[in-house]
Protein backbone atom coordinates (compact mmCIF):
# COMPACT_ATOMS: atom_id res chain seq x y z
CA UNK A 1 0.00 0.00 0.00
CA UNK A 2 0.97 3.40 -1.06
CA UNK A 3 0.42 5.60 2.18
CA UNK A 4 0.92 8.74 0.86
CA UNK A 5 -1.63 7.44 -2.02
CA UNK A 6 -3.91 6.32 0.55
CA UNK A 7 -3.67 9.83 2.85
CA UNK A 8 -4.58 11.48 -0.50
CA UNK A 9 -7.34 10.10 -1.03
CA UNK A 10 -8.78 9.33 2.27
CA UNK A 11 -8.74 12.95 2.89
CA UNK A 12 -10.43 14.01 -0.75
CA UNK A 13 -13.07 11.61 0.35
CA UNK A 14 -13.20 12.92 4.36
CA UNK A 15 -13.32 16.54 2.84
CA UNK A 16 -16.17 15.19 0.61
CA UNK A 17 -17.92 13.30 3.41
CA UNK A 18 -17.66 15.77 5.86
CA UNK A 19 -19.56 18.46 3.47
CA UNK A 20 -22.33 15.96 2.40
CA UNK A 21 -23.47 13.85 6.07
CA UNK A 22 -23.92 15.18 9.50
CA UNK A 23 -20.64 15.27 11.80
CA UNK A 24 -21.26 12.33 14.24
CA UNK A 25 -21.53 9.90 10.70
CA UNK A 26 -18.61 11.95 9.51
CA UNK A 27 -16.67 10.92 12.43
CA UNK A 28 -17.46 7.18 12.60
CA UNK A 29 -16.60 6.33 9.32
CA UNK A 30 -13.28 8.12 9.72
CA UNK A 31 -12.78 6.28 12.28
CA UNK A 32 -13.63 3.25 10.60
CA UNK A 33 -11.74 3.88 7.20
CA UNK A 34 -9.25 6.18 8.17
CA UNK A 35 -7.36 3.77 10.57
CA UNK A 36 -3.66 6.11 9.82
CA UNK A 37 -6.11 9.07 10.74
């Protein structure tokens, strides 16, 4: 795995999530996906 890949897009797709759900969903699947968060 590429990290630097993977912190790329994990935040692209945080930044999306975060605009587009409520916070407390926002914050369990970062926890869930994000475990390098």
């Amino acid at each position: 795995m590429n990290l630097a890949n993977h912190d790329d897009l994990t935040g692209a797709l945080n930044r999306r999530a975060f605009l587009s759900v409520p916070k407390a969903r926002f914050t369990a699947m970062a926890k869930n996906n994000s475990p390098f968060l």
